[in-house]
C-alpha atoms as a PDB file:
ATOM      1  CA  UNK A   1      -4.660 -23.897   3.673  1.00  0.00           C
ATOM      2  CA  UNK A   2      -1.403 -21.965   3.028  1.00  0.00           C
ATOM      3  CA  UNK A   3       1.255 -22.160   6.455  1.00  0.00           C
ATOM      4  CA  UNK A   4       1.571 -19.311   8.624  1.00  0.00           C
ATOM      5  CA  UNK A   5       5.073 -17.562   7.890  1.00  0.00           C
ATOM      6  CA  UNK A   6       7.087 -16.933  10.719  1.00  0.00           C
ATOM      7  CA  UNK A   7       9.972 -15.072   9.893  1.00  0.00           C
ATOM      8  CA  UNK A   8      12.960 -15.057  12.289  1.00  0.00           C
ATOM      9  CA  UNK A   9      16.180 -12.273  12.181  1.00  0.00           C
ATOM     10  CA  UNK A  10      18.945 -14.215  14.383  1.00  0.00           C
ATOM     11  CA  UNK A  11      22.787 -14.173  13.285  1.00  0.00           C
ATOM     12  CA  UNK A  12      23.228 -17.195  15.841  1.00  0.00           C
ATOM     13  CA  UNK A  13      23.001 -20.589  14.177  1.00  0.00           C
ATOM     14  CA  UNK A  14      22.657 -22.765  17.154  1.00  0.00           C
ATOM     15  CA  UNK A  15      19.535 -20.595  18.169  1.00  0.00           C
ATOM     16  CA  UNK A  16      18.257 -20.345  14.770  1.00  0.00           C
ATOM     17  CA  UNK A  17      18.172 -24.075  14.596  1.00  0.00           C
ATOM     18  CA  UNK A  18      16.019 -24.143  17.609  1.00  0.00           C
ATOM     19  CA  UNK A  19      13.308 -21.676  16.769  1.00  0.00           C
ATOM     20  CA  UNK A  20      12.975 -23.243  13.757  1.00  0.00           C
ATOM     21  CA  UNK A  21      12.313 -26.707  14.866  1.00  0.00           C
ATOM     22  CA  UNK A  22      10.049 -25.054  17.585  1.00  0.00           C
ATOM     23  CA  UNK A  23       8.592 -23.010  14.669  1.00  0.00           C
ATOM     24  CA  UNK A  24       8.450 -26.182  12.522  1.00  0.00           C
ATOM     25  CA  UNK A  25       6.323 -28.829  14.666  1.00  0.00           C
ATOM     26  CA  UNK A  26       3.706 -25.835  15.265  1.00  0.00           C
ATOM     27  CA  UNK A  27       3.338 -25.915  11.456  1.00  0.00           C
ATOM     28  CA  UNK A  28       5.046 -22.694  10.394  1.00  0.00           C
ATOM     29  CA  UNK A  29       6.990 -21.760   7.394  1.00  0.00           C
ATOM     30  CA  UNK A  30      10.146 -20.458   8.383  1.00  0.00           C
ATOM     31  CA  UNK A  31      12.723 -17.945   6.643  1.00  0.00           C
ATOM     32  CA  UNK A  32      15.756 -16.565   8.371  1.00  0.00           C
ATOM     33  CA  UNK A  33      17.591 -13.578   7.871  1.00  0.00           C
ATOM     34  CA  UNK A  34      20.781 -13.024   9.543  1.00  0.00           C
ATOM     35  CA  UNK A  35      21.555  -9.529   8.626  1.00  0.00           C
ATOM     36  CA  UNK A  36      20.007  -6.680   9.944  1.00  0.00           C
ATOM     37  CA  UNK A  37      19.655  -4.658   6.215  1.00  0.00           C
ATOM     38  CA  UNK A  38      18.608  -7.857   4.601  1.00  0.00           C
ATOM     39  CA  UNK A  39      16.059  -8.758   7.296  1.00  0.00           C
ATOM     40  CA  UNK A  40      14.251  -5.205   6.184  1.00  0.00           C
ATOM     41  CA  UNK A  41      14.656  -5.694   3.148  1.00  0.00           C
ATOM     42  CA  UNK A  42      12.505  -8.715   3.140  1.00  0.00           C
ATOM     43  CA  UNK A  43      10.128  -7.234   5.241  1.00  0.00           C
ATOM     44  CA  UNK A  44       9.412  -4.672   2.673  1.00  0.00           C
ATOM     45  CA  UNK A  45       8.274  -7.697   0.639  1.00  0.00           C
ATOM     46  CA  UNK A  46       6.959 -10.683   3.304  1.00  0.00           C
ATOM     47  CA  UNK A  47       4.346  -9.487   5.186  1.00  0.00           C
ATOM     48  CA  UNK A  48       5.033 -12.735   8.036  1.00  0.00           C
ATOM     49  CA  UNK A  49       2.419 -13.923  10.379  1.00  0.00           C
ATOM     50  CA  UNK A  50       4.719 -13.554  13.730  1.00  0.00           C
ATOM     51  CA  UNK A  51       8.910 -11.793  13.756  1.00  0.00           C
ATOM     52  CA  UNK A  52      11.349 -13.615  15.836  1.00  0.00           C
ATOM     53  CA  UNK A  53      13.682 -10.604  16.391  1.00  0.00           C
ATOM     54  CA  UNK A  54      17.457 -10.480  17.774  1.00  0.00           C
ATOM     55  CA  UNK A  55      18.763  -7.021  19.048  1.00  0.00           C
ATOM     56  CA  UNK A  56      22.471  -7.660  18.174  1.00  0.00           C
ATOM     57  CA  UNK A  57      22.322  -7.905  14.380  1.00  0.00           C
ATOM     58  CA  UNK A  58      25.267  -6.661  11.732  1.00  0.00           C
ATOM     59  CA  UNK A  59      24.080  -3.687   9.362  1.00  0.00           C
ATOM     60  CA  UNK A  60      21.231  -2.781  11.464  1.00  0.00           C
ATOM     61  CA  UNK A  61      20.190  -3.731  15.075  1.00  0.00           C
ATOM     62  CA  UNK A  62      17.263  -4.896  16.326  1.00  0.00           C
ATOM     63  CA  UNK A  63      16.201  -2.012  17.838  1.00  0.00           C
ATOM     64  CA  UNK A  64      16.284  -0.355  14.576  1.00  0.00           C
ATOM     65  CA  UNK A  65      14.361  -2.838  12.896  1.00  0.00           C
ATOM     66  CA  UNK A  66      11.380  -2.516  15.166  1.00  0.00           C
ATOM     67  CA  UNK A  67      11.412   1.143  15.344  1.00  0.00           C
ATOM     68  CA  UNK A  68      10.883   1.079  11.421  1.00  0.00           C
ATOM     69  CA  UNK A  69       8.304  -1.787  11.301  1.00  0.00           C
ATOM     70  CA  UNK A  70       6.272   0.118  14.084  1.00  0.00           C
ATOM     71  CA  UNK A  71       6.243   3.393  12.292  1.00  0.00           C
ATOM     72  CA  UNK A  72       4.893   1.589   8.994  1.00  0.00           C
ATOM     73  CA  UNK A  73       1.233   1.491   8.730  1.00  0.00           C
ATOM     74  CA  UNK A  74       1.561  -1.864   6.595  1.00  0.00           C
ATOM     75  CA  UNK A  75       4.157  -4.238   9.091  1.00  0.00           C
ATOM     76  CA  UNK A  76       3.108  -1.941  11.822  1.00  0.00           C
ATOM     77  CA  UNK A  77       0.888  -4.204  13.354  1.00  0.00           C
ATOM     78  CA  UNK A  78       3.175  -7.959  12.650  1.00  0.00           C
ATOM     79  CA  UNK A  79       3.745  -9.375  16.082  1.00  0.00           C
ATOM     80  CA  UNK A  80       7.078  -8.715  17.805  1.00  0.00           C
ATOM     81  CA  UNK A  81       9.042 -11.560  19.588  1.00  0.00           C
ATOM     82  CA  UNK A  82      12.348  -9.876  20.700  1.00  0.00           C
ATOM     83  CA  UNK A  83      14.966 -11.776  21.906  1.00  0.00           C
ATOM     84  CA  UNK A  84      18.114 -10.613  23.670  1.00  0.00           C
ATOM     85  CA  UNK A  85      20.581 -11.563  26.125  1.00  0.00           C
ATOM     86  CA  UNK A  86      21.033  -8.262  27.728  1.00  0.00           C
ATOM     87  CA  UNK A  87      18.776  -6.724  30.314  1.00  0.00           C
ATOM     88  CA  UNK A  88      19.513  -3.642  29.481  1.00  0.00           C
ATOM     89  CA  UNK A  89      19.211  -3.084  26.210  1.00  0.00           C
ATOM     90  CA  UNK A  90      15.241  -4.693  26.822  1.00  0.00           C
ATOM     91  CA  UNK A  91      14.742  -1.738  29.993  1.00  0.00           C
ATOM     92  CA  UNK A  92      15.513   0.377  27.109  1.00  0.00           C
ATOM     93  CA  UNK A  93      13.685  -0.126  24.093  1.00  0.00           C
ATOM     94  CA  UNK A  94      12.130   3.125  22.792  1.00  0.00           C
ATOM     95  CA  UNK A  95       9.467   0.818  21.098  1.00  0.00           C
ATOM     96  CA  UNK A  96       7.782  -1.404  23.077  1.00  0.00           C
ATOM     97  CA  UNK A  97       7.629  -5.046  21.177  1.00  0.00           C
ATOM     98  CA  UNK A  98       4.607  -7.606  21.918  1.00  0.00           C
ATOM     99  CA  UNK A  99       7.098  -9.841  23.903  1.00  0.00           C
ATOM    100  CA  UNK A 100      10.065 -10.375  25.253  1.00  0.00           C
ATOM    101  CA  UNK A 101      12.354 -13.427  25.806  1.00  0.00           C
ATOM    102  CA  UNK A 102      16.030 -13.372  27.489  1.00  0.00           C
ATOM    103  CA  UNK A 103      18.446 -15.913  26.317  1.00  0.00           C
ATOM    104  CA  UNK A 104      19.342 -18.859  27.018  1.00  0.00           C
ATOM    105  CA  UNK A 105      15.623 -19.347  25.572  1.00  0.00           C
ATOM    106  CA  UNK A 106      14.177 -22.277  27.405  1.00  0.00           C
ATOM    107  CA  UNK A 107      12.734 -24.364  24.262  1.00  0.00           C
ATOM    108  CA  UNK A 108       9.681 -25.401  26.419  1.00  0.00           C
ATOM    109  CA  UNK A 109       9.045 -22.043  27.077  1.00  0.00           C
ATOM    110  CA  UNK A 110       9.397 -21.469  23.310  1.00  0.00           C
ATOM    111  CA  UNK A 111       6.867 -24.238  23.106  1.00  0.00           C
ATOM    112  CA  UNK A 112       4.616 -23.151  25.430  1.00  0.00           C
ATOM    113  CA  UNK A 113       4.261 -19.778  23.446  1.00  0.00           C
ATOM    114  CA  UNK A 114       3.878 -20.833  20.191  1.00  0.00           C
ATOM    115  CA  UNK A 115       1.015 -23.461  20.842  1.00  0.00           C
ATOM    116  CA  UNK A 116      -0.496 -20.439  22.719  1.00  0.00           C
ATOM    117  CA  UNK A 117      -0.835 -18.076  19.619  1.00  0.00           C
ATOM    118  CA  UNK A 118      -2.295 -21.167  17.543  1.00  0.00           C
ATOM    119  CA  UNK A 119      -5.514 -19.574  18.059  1.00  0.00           C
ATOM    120  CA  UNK A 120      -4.674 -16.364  16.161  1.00  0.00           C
ATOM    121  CA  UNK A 121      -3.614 -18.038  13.246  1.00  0.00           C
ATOM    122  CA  UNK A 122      -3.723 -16.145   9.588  1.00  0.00           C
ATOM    123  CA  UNK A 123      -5.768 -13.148  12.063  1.00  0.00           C
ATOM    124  CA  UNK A 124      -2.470 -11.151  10.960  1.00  0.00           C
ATOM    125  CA  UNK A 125      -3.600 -11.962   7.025  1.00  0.00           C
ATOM    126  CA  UNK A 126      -7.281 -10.324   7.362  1.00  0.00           C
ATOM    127  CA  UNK A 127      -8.095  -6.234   6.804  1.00  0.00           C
ATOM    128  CA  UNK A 128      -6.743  -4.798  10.572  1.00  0.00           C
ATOM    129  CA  UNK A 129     -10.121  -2.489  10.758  1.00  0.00           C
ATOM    130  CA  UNK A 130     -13.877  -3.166  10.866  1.00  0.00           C
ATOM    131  CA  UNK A 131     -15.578  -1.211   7.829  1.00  0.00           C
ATOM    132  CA  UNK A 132     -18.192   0.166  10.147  1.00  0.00           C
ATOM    133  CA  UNK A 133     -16.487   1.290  13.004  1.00  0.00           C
ATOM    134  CA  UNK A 134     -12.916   1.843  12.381  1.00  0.00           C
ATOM    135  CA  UNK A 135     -12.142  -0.112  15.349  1.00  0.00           C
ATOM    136  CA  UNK A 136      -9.756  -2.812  15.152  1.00  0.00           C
ATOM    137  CA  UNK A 137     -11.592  -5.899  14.111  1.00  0.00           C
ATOM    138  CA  UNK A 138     -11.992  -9.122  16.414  1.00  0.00           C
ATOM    139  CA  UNK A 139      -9.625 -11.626  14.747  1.00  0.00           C
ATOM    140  CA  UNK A 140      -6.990  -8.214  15.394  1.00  0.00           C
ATOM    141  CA  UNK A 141      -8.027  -8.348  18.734  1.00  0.00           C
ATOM    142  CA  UNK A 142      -7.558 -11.851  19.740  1.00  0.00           C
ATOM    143  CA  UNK A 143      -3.826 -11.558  18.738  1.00  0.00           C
ATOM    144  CA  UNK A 144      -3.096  -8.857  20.728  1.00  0.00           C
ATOM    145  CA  UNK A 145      -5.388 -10.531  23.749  1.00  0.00           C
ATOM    146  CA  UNK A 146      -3.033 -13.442  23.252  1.00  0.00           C
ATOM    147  CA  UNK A 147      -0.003 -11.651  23.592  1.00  0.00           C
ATOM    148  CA  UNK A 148      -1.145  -9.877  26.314  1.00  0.00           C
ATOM    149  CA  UNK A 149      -1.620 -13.353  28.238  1.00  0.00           C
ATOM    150  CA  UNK A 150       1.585 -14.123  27.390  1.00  0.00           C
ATOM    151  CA  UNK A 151       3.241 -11.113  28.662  1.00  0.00           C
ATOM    152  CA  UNK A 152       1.914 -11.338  32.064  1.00  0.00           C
ATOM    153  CA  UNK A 153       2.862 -15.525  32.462  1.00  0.00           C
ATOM    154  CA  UNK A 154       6.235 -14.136  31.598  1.00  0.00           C
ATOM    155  CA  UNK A 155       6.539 -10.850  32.776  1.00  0.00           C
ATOM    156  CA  UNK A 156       5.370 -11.668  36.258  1.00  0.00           C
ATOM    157  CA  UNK A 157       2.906  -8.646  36.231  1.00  0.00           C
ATOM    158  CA  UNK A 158      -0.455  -9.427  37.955  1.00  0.00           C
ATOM    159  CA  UNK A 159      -2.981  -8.687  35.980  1.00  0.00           C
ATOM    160  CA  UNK A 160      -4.380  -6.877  32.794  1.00  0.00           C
ATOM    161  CA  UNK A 161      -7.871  -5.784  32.083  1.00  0.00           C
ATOM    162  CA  UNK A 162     -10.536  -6.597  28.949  1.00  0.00           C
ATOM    163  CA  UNK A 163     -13.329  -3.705  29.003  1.00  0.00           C
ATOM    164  CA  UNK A 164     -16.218  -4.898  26.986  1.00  0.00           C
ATOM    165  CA  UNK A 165     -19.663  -3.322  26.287  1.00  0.00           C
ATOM    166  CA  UNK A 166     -22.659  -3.333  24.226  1.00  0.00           C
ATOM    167  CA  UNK A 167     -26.082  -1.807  23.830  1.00  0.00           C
ATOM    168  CA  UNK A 168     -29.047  -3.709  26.396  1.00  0.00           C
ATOM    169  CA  UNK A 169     -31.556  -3.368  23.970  1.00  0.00           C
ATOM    170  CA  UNK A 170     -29.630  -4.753  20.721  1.00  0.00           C
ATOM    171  CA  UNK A 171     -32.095  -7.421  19.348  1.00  0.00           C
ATOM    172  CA  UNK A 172     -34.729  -4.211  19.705  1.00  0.00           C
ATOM    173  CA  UNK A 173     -32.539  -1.833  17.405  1.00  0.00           C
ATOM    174  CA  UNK A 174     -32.135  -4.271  14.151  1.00  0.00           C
ATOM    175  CA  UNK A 175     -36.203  -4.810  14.038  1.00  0.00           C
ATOM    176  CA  UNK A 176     -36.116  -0.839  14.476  1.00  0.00           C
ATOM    177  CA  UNK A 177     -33.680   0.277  11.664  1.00  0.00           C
ATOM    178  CA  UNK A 178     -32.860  -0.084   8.602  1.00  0.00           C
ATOM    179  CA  UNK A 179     -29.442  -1.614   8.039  1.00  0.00           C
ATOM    180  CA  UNK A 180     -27.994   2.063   6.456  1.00  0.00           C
ATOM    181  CA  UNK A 181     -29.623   3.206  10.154  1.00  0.00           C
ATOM    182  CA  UNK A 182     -27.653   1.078  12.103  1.00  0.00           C
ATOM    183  CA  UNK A 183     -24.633   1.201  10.587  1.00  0.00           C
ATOM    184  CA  UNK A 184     -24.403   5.084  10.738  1.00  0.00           C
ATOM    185  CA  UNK A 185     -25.699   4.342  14.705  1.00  0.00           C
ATOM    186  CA  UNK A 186     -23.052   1.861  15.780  1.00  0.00           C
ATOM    187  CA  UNK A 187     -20.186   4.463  13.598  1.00  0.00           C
ATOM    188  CA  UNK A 188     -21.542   7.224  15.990  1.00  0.00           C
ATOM    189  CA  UNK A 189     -21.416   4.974  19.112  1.00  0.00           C
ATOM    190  CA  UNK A 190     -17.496   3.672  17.940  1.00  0.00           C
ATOM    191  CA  UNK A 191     -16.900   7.261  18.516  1.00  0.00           C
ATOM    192  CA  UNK A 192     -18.250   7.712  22.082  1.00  0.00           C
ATOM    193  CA  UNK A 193     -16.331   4.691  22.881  1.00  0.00           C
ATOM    194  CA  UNK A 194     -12.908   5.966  21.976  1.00  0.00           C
ATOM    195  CA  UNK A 195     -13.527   9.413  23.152  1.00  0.00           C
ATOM    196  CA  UNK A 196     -12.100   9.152  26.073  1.00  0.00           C
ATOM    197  CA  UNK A 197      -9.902   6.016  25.543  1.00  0.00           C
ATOM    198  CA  UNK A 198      -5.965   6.683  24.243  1.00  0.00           C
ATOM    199  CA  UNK A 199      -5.472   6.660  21.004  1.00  0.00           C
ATOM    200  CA  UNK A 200      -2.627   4.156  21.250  1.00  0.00           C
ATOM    201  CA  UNK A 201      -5.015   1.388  23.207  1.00  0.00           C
ATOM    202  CA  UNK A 202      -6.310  -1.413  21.363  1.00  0.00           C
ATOM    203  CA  UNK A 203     -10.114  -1.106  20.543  1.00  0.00           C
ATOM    204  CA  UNK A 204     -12.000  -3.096  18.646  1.00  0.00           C
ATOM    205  CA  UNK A 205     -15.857  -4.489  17.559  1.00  0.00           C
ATOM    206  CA  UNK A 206     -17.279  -7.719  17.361  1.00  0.00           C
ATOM    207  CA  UNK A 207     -20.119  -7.331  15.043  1.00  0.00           C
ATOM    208  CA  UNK A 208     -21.286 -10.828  15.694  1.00  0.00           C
ATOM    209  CA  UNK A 209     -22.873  -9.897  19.138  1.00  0.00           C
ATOM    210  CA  UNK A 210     -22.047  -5.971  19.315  1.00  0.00           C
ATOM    211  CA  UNK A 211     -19.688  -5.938  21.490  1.00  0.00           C
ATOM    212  CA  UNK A 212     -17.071  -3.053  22.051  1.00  0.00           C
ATOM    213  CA  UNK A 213     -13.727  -4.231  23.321  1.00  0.00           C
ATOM    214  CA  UNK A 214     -10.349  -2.634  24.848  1.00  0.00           C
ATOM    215  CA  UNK A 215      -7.682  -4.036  26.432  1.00  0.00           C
ATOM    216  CA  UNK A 216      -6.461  -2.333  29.797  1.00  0.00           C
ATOM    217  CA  UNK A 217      -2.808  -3.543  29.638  1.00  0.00           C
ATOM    218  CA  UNK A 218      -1.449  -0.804  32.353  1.00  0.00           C
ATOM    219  CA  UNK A 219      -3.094  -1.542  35.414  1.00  0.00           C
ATOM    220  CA  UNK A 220      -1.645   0.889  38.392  1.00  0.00           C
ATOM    221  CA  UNK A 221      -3.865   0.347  41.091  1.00  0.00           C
ATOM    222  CA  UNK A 222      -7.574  -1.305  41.617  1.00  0.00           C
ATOM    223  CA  UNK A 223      -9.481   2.025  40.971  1.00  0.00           C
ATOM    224  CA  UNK A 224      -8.167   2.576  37.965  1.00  0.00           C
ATOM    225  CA  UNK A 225     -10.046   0.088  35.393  1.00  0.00           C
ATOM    226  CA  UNK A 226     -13.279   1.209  37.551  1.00  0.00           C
ATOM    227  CA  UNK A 227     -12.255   5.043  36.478  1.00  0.00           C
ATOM    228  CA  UNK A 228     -11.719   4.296  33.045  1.00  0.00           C
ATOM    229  CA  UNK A 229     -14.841   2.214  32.578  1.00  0.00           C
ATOM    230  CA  UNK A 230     -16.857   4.670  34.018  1.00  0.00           C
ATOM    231  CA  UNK A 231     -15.348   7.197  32.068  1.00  0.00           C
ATOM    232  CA  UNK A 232     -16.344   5.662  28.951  1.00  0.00           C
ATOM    233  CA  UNK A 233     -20.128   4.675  30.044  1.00  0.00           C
ATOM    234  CA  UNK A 234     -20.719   8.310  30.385  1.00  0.00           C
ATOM    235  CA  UNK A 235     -20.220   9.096  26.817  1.00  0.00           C
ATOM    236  CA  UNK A 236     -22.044   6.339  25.296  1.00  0.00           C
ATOM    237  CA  UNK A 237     -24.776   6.622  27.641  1.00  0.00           C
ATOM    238  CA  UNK A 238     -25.019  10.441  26.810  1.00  0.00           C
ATOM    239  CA  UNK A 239     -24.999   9.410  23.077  1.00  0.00           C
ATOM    240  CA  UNK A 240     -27.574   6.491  23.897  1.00  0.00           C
ATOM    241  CA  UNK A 241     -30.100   9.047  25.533  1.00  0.00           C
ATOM    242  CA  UNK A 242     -29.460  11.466  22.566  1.00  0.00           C
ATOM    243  CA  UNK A 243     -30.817   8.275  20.483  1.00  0.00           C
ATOM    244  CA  UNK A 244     -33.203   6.813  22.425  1.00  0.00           C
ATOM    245  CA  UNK A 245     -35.921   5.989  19.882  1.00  0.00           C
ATOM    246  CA  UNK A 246     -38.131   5.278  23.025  1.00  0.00           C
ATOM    247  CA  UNK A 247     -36.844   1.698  23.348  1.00  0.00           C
ATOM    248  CA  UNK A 248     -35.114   2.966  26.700  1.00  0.00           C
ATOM    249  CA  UNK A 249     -31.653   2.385  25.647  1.00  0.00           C
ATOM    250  CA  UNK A 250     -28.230   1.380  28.014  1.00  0.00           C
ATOM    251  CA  UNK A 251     -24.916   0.331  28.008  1.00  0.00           C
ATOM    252  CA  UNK A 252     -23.745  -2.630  29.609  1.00  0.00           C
ATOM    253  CA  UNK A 253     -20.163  -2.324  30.319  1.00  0.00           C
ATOM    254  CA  UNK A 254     -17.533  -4.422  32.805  1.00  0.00           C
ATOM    255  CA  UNK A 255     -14.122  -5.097  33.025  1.00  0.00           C
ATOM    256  CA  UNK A 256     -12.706  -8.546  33.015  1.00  0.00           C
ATOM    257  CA  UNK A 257      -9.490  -8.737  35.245  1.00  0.00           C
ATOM    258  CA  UNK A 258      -7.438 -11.274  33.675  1.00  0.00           C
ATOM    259  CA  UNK A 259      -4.207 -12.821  35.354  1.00  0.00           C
ATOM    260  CA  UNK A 260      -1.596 -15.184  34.584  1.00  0.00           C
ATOM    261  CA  UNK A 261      -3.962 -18.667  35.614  1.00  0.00           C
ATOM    262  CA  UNK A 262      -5.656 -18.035  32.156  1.00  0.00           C
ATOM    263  CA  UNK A 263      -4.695 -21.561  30.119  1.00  0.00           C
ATOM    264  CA  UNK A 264      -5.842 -19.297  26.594  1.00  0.00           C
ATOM    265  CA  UNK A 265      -7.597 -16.385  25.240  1.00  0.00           C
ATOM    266  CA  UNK A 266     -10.397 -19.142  24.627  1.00  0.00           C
ATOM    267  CA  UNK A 267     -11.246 -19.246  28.479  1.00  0.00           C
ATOM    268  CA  UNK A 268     -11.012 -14.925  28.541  1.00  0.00           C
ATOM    269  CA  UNK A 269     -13.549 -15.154  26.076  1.00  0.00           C
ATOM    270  CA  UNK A 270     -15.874 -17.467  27.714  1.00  0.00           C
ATOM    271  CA  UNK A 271     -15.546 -15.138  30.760  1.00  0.00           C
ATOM    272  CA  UNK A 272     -16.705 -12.393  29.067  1.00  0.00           C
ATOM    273  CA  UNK A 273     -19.615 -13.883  27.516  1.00  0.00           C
ATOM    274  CA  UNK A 274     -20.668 -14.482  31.061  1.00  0.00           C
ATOM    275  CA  UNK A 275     -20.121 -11.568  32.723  1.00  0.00           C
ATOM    276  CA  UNK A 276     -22.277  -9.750  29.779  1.00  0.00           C
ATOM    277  CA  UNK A 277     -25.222 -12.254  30.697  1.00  0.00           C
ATOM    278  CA  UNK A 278     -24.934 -10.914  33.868  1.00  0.00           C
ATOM    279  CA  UNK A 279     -24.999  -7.558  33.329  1.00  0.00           C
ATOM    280  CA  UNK A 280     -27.990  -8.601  30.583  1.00  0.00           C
ATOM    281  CA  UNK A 281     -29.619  -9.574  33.500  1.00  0.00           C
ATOM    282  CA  UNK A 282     -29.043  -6.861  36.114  1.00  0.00           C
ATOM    283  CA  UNK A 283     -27.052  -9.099  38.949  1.00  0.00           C
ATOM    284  CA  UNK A 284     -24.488  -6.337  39.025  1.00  0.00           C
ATOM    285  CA  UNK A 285     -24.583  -2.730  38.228  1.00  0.00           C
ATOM    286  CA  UNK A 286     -22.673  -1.640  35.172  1.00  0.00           C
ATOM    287  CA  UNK A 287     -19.895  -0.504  35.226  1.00  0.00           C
ATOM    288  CA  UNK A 288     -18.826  -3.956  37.455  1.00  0.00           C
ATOM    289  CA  UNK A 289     -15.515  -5.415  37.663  1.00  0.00           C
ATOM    290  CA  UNK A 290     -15.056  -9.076  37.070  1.00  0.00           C
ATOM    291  CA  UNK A 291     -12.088 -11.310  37.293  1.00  0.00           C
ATOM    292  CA  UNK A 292     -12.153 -15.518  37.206  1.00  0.00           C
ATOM    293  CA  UNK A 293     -12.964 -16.516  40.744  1.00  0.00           C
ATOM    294  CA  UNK A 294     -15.909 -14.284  40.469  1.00  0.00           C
ATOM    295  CA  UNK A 295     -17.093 -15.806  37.227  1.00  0.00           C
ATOM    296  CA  UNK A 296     -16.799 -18.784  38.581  1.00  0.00           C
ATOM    297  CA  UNK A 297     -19.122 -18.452  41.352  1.00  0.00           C
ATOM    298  CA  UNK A 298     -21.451 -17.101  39.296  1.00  0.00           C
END
């Protein structure tokens, strides 16, 4: 099995030595740029599993660099690592990256994160969209779940959200249909899902179990993932009454608060799972909100 390629634009030499041993142990290949125009330049041709970015960079800055990989369709979705030792250049950036590290970068915090994102592995190598939704597909998803984890250990925000939600009566609708049937159903219920969700949020399916899943990374209050999820029951129970077929159809949906004491996306999974056999079974009205103590309990 081919390396993941981790590709990391740095014009300091002491710090590019220690990203790449970091880099190295995790069992990464490694190429460094140290030019801004060069490190584009081989981005037009590498498509890397993970960029280690510097701000400060001759030719072309940082800042530049991510503002052109986000606004192409093919790197736009490569996860973003910037690194800078100025605070104020990082309040700034007009394109948010995945995360953020201030120098002096602790190499066990370096570590830490990299043995984090093992899970996501080659997920940057497979098509970025499900063929019958045109959601985001679930290996997508797990990267950007595991760099939302990371954000909040580091960021020292509280919490984010995972909204998940699938159809009660599942098992009943693939004796029903045909498979041409259901795929044209679960296309038409993609859409009621994202109606009311932004455009910019990160939605994807799991066709393994059915499940619909968005992350909720801007968290203002405690209302607010309650609003949202309700929001988006209302349009796919509409579209599930509309389609009834007589088997009585309804969506499950919940929100899983997730905060900082997560050790991986592994355990946010698990979580989930549970709180959908709860909802399966009717101990809480949907939409609920969930979060790990409550799991636990349960």
């Amino acid at each position: 099995m081919d390396k993941p390629v981790a590709l990391i634009v740095e014009d300091d030499r002491d710090i590019v030595a220690l990203f790449r041993h970091v880099l190295d142990i995790a069992g990464y290949h490694t190429e460094i740029v140290m030019h801004g125009i060069e490190a584009m330049e081989r981005l037009e041709i590498l498509l890397p599993n993970i960029v280690l970015l510097d701000l400060q960079l001759p030719g072309m800055s940082g800042v530049e660099i991510l503002k052109r990989m986000r606004a192409d369709e093919r790197m736009s979705r490569i996860p973003v690592v910037v690194i800078t030792a100025y605070a104020v250049y990082a309040d700034s950036l007009p394109v948010e990256p995945d995360l953020l590290l201030m120098k002096p970068v602790d190499i066990n915090q370096l570590s830490s994160l990299v043995q984090r994102l093992q899970a996501t592995q080659g997920a940057m190598r497979e098509p970025a969209h499900d063929k019958v939704t045109g959601l985001y597909t679930f290996s997508f998803f797990t990267v950007r779940l595991a760099f939302s984890l990371e954000r909040i250990k580091q960021s020292g925000l509280r919490r984010f959200g995972v909204l998940f939600a699938d159809v009660a009566q599942a098992a009943l609708l693939k004796k029903q249909m045909s498979e041409e049937e259901l795929t044209v159903f679960y296309r038409k219920l993609a859409d009621q899902f994202k109606v009311t969700l932004r455009p910019t949020d990160t939605m994807a399916w799991s066709p393994s179990d059915g499940v619909f899943l968005t992350l909720i990374e801007d968290i203002p209050n405690p209302e607010a993932p309650l609003r949202i999820a309700g929001r988006v029951r209302d349009s796919m129970k509409k579209f599930l009454e509309n389609n009834d077929q007589g088997l009585g159809l309804r969506v499950n949906l919940g929100v899983l608060l997730c905060d900082e004491d997560y050790e991986d996306i592994q355990k946010i999974l698990q979580d989930i799972q549970h709180a959908r056999i709860l909802l399966q079974d009717r101990q809480y009205t949907s939409p609920a909100i969930f979060d790990r103590e409550m799991i636990g309990r349960n």
